[in-house]
C-alpha atoms as a PDB file:
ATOM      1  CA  UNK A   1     -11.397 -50.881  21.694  1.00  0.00           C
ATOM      2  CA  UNK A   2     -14.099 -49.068  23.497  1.00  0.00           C
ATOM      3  CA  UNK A   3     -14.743 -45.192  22.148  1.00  0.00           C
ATOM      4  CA  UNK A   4     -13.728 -42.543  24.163  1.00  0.00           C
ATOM      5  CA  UNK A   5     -15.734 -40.918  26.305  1.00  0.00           C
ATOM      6  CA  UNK A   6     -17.126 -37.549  25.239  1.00  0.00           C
ATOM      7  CA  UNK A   7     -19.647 -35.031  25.882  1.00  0.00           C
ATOM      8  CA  UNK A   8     -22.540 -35.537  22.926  1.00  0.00           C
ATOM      9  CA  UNK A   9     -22.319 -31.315  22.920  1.00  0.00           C
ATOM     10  CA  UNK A  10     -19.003 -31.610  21.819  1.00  0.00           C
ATOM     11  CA  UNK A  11     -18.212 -32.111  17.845  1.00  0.00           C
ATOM     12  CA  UNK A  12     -16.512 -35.154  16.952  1.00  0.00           C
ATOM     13  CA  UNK A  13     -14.137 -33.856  14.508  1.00  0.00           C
ATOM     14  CA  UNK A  14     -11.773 -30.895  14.149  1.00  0.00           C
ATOM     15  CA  UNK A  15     -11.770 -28.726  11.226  1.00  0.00           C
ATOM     16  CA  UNK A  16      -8.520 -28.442   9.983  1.00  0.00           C
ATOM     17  CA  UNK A  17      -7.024 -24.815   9.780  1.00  0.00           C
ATOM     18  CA  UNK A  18      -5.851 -23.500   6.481  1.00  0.00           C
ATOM     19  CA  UNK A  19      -2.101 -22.237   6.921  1.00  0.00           C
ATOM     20  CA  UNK A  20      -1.331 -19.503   4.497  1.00  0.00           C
ATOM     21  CA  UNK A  21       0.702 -20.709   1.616  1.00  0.00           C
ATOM     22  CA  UNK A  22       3.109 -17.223   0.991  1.00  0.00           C
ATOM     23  CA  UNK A  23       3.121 -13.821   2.705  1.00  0.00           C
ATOM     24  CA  UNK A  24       3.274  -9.773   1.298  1.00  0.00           C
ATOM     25  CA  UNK A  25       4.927  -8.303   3.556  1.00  0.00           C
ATOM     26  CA  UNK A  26       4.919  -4.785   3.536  1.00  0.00           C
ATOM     27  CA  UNK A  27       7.659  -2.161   4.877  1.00  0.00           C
ATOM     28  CA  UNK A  28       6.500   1.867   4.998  1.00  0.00           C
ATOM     29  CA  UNK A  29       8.422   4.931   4.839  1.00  0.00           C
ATOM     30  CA  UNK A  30       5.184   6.379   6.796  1.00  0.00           C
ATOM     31  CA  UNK A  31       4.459   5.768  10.556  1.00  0.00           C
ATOM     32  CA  UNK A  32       0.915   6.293  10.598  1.00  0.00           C
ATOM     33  CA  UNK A  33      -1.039   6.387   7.394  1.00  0.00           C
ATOM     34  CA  UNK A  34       0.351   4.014   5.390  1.00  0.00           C
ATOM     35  CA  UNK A  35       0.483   1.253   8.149  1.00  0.00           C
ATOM     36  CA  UNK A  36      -2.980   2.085   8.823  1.00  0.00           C
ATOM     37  CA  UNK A  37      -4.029   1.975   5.261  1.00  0.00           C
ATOM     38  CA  UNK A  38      -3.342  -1.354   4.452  1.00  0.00           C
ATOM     39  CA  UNK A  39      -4.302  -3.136   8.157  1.00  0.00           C
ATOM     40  CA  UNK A  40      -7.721  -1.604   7.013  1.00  0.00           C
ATOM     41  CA  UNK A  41      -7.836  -3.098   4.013  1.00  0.00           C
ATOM     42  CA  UNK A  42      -6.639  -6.109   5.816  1.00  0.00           C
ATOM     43  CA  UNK A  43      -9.253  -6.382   8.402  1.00  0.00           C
ATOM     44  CA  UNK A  44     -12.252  -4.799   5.943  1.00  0.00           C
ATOM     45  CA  UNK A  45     -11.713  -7.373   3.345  1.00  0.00           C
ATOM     46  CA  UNK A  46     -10.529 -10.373   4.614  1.00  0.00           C
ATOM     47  CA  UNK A  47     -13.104 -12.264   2.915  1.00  0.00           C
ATOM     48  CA  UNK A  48     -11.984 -10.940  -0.580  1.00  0.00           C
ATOM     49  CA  UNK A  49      -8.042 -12.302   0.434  1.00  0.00           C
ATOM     50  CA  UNK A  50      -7.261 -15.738   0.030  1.00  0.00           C
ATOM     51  CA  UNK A  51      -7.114 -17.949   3.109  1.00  0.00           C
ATOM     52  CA  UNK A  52      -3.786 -19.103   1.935  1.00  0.00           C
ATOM     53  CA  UNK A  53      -2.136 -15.309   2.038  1.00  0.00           C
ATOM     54  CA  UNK A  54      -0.798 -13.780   5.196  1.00  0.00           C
ATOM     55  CA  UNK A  55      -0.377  -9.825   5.226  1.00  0.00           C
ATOM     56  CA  UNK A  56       2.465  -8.617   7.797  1.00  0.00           C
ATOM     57  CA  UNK A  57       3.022  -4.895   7.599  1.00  0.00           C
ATOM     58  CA  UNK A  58       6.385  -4.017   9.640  1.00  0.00           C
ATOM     59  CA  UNK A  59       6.900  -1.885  12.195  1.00  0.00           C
ATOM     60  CA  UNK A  60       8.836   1.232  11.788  1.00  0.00           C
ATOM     61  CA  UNK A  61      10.793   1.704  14.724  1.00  0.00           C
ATOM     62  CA  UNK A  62      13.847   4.091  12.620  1.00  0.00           C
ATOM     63  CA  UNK A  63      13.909   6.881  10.421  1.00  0.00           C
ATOM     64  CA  UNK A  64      11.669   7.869   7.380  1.00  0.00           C
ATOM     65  CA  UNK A  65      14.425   7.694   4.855  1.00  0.00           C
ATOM     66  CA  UNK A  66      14.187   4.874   2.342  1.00  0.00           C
ATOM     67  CA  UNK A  67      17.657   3.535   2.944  1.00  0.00           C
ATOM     68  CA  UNK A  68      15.770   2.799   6.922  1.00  0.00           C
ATOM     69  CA  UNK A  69      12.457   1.458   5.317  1.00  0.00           C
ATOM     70  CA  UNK A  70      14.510  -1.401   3.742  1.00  0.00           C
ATOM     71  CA  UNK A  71      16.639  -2.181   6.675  1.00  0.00           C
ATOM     72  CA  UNK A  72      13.227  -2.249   8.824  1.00  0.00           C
ATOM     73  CA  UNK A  73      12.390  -4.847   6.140  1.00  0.00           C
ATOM     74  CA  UNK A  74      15.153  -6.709   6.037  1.00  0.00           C
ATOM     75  CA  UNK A  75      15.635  -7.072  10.093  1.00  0.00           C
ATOM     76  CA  UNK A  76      11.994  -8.500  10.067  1.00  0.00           C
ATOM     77  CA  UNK A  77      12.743 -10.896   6.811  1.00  0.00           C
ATOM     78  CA  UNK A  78      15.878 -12.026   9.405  1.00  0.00           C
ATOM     79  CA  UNK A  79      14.542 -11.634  12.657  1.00  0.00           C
ATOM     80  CA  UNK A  80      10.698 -12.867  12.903  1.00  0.00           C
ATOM     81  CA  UNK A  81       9.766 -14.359   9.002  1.00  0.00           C
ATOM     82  CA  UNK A  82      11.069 -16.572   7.263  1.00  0.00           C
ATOM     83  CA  UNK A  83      10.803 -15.993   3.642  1.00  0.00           C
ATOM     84  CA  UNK A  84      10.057 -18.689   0.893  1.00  0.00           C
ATOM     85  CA  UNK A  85      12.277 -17.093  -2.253  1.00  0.00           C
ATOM     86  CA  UNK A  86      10.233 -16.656  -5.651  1.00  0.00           C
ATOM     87  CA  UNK A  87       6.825 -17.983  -3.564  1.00  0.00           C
ATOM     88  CA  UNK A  88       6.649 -14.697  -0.806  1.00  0.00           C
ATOM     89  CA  UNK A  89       6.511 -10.325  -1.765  1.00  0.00           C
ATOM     90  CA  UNK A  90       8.643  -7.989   0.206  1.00  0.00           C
ATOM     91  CA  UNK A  91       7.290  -4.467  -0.742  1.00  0.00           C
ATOM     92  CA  UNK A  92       8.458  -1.312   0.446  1.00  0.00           C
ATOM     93  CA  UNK A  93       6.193   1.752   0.052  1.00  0.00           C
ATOM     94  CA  UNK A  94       7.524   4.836  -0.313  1.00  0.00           C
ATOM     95  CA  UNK A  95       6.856   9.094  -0.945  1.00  0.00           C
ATOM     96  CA  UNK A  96       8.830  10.917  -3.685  1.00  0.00           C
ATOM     97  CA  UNK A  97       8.587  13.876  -2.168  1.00  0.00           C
ATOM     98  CA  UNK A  98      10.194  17.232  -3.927  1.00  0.00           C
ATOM     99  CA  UNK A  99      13.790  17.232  -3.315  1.00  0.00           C
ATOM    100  CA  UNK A 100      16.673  15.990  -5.300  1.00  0.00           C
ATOM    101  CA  UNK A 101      17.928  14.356  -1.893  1.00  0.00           C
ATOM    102  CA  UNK A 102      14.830  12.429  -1.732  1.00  0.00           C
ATOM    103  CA  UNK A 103      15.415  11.232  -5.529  1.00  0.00           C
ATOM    104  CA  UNK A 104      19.085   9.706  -5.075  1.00  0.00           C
ATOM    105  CA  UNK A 105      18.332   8.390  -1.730  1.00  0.00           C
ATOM    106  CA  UNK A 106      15.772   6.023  -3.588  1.00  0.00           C
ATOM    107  CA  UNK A 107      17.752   5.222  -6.677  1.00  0.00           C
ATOM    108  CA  UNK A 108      20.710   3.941  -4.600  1.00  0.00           C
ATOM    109  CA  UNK A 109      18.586   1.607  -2.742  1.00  0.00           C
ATOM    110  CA  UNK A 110      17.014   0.349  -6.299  1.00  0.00           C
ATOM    111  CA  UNK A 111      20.267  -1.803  -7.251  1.00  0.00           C
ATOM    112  CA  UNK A 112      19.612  -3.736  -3.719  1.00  0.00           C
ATOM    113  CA  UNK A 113      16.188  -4.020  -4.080  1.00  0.00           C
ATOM    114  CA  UNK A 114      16.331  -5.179  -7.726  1.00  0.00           C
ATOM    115  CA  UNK A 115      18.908  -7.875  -6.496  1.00  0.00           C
ATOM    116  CA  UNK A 116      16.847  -9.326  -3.832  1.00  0.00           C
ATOM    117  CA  UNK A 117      12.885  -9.114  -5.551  1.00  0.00           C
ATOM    118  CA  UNK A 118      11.880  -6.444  -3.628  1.00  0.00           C
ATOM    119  CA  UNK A 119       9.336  -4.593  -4.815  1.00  0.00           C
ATOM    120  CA  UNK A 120       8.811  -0.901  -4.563  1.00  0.00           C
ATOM    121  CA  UNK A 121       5.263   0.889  -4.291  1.00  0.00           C
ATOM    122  CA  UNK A 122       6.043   4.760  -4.947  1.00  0.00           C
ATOM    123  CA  UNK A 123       3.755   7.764  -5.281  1.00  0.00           C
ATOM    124  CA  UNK A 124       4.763  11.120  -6.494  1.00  0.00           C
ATOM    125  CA  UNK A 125       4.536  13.326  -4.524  1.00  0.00           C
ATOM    126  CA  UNK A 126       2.860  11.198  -1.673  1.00  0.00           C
ATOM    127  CA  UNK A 127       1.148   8.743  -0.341  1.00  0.00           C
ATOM    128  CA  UNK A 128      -1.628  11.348   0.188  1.00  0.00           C
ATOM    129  CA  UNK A 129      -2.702  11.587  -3.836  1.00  0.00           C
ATOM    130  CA  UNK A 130      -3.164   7.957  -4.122  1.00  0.00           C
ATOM    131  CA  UNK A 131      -5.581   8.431  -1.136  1.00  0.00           C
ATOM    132  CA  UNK A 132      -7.199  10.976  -2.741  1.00  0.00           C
ATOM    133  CA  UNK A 133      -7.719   8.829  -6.130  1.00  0.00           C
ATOM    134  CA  UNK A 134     -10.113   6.754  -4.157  1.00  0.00           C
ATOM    135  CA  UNK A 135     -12.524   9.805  -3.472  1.00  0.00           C
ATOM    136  CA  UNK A 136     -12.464  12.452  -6.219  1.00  0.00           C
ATOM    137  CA  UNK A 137     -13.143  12.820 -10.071  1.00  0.00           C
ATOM    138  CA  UNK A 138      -9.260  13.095 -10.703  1.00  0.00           C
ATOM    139  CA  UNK A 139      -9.621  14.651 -14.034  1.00  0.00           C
ATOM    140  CA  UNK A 140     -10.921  17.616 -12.136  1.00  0.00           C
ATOM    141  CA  UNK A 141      -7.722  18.975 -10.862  1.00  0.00           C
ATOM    142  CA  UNK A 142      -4.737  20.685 -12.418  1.00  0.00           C
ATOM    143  CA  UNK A 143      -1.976  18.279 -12.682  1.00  0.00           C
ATOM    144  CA  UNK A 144       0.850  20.773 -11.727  1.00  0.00           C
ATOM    145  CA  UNK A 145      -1.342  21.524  -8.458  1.00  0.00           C
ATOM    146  CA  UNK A 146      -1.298  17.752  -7.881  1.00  0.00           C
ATOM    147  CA  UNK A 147       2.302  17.569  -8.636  1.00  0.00           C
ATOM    148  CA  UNK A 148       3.701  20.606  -6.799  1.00  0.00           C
ATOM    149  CA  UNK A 149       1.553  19.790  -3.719  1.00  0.00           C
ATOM    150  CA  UNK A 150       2.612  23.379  -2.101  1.00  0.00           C
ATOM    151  CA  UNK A 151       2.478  23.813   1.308  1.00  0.00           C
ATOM    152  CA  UNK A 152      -1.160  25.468   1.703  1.00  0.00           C
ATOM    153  CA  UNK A 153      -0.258  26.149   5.894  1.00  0.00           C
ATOM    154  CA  UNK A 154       1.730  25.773   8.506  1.00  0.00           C
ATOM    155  CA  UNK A 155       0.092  22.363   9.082  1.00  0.00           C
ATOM    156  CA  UNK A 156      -1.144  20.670   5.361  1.00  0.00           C
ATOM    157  CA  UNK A 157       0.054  20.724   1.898  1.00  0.00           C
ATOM    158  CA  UNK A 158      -1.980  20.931  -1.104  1.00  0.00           C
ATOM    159  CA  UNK A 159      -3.256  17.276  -1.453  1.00  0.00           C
ATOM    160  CA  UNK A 160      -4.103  16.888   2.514  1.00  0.00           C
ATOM    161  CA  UNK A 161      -6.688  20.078   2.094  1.00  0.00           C
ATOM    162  CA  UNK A 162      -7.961  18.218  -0.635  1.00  0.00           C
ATOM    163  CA  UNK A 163      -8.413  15.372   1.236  1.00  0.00           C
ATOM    164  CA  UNK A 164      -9.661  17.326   4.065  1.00  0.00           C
ATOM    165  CA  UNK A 165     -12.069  19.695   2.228  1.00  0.00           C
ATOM    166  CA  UNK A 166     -13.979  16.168   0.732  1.00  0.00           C
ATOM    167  CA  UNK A 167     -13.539  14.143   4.284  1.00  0.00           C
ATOM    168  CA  UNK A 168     -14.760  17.014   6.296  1.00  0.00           C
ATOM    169  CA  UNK A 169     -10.958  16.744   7.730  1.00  0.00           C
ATOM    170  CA  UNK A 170      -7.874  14.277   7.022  1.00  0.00           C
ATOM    171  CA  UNK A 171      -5.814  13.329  10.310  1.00  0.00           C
ATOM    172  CA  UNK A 172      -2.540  11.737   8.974  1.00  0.00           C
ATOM    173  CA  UNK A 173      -2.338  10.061  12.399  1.00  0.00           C
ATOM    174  CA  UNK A 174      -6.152   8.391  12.270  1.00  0.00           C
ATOM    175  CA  UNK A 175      -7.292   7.260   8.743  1.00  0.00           C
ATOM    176  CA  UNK A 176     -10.558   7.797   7.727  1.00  0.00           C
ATOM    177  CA  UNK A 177     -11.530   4.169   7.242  1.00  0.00           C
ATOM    178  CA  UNK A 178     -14.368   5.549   4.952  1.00  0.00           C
ATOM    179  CA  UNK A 179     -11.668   5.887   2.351  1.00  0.00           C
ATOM    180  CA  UNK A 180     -10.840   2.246   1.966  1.00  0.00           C
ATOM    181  CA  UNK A 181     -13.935   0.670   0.442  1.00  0.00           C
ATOM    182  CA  UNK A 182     -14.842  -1.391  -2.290  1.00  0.00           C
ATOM    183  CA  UNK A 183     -16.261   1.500  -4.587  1.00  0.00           C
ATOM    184  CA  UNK A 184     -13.009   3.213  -3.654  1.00  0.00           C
ATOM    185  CA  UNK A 185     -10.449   1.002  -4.177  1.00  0.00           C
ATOM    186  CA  UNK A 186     -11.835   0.419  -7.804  1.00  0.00           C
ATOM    187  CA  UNK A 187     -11.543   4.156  -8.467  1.00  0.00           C
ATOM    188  CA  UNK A 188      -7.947   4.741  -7.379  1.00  0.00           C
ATOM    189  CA  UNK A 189      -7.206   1.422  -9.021  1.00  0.00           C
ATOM    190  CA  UNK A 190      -8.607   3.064 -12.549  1.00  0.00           C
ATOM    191  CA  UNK A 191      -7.619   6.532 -11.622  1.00  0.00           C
ATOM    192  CA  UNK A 192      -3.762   5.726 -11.401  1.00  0.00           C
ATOM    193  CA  UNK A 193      -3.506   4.073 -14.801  1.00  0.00           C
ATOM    194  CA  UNK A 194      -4.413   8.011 -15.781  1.00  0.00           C
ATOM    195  CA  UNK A 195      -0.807   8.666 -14.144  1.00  0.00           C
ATOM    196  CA  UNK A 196       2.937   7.160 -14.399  1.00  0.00           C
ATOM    197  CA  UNK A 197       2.744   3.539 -13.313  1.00  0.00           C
ATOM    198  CA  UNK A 198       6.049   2.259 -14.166  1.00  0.00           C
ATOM    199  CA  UNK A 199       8.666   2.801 -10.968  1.00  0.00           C
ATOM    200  CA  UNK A 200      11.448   4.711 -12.322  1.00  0.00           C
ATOM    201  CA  UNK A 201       8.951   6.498 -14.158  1.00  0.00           C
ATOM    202  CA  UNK A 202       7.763   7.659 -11.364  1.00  0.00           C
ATOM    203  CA  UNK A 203      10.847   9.124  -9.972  1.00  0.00           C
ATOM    204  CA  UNK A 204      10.420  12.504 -12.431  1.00  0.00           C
ATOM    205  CA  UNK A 205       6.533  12.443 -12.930  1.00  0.00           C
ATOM    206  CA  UNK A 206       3.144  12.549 -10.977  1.00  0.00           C
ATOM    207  CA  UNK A 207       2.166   9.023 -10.281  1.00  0.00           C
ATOM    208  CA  UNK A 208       2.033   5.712  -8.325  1.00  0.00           C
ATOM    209  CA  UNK A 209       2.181   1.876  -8.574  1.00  0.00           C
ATOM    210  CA  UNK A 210       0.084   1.412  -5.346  1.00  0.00           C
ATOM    211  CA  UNK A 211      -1.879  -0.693  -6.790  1.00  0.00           C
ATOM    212  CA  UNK A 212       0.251  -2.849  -8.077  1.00  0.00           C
ATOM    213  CA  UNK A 213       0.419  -3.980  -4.232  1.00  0.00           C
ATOM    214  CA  UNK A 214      -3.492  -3.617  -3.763  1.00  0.00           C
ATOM    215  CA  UNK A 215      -4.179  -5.748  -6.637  1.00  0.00           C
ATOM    216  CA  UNK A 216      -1.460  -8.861  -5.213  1.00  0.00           C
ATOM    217  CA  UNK A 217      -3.583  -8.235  -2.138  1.00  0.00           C
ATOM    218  CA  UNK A 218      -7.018  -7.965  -3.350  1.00  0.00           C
ATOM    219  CA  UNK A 219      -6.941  -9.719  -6.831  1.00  0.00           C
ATOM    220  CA  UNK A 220     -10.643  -9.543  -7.042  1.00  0.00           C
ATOM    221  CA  UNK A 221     -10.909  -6.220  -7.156  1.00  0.00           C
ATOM    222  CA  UNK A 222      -9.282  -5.881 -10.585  1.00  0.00           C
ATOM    223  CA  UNK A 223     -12.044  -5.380 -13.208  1.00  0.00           C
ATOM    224  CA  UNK A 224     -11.986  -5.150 -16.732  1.00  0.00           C
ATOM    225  CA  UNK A 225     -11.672  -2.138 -18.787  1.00  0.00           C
ATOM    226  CA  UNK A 226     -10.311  -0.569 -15.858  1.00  0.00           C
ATOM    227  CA  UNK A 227      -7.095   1.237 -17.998  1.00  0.00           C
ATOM    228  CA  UNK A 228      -8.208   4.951 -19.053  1.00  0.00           C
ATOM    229  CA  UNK A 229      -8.272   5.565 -23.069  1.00  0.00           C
ATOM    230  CA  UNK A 230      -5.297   8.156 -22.208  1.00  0.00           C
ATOM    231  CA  UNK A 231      -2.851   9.570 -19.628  1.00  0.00           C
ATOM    232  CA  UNK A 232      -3.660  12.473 -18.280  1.00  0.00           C
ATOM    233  CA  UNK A 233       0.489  13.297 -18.714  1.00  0.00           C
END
């Protein structure tokens, strides 16, 4: 048998793709900064992911309210992915907010979530203090400030002001990809350890489990001695 012809320019061999092994797949309550947050990290810091992990964050095409962030998740799981049990993470990432509605509308979707592995990625009060872990000396602030996150004007609370005073401006709608680096991402990681970590801990008290997701994502980044000696709470 005679070889085939072929152009000498042309390699002889074809590297074989690596097909990702098990997906995170990530539902948010937000339509704009928390989708944008993680495709950032996504795209920065591909080369710190494993080959073998695929990141799909899902589209929110209903409401805000929790009970909607989990059925957005669940029509993808049905619709477009399908999920390897015990091997893939669902993760759903959610705001506390203030109000009491806000508190029982996630506790009655915990039962469901418990029941099926998914796993739940809260901050309290919102998304916006775990962004602002990333770029601050934390210990610097009153905690009830942090916690109350008052409404400072007709268009920001107390932690986007924050954000914006140390950005030079915060658009909820167009992240600052400056947040998300390395050096960042290392702070907030040892910043919220300061704070409640544990979910329904979380539900009463100023805190997030964030990165609890960031770390499944970017397992690299975790460093040693990065728990605080104490809680700020």
């Amino acid at each position: 048998m005679g070889f085939k012809d072929r152009s000498f320019e042309q390699p002889d061999y074809t590297e074989k793709e690596q097909i990702p092994e098990r997906a995170i797949i990530i539902s948010c309550e937000g339509k704009n900064t928390e989708p944008q947050y993680f495709k950032i990290i996504k795209d920065k810091f591909s080369d710190h992911m494993s080959a073998l992990l695929e990141i799909k964050i899902v589209p929110r095409d209903t409401k805000s309210a929790p009970k909607y962030v989990l059925s957005d998740l669940q029509g993808f799981i049905e619709e477009k992915y399908d999920c390897k049990k015990g091997h893939d993470q669902m993760w759903l990432v959610l705001d506390r907010e203030k109000t009491q509605d806000r508190k029982q509308a996630i506790l009655d979707i915990l039962p469901e979530c418990k029941e099926k592995y998914y796993n739940i990625a809260l901050t309290n009060p919102a998304f916006e203090f775990w962004l602002l872990l990333h770029v601050v000396n934390i210990q610097n602030y009153n905690e009830n400030d942090l916690f109350q996150n008052i409404k400072i004007n007709n268009s920001k609370r107390f932690l986007e002001k924050q954000l914006s005073d140390e950005l030079g401006g915060y658009n909820k709608s167009n992240l600052n990809p400056n947040i998300v680096t390395e050096e960042n991402i290392k702070r907030a990681l040892k910043q919220e350890q300061l704070f409640e970590n544990d979910l329904e801990n979380i539900i009463d008290n100023l805190g997030s489990n964030v990165g609890d997701l960031v770390k499944e994502i970017l397992p690299s980044f975790i460093t040693l001695n990065t728990k605080p000696v104490s809680k700020m709470i």
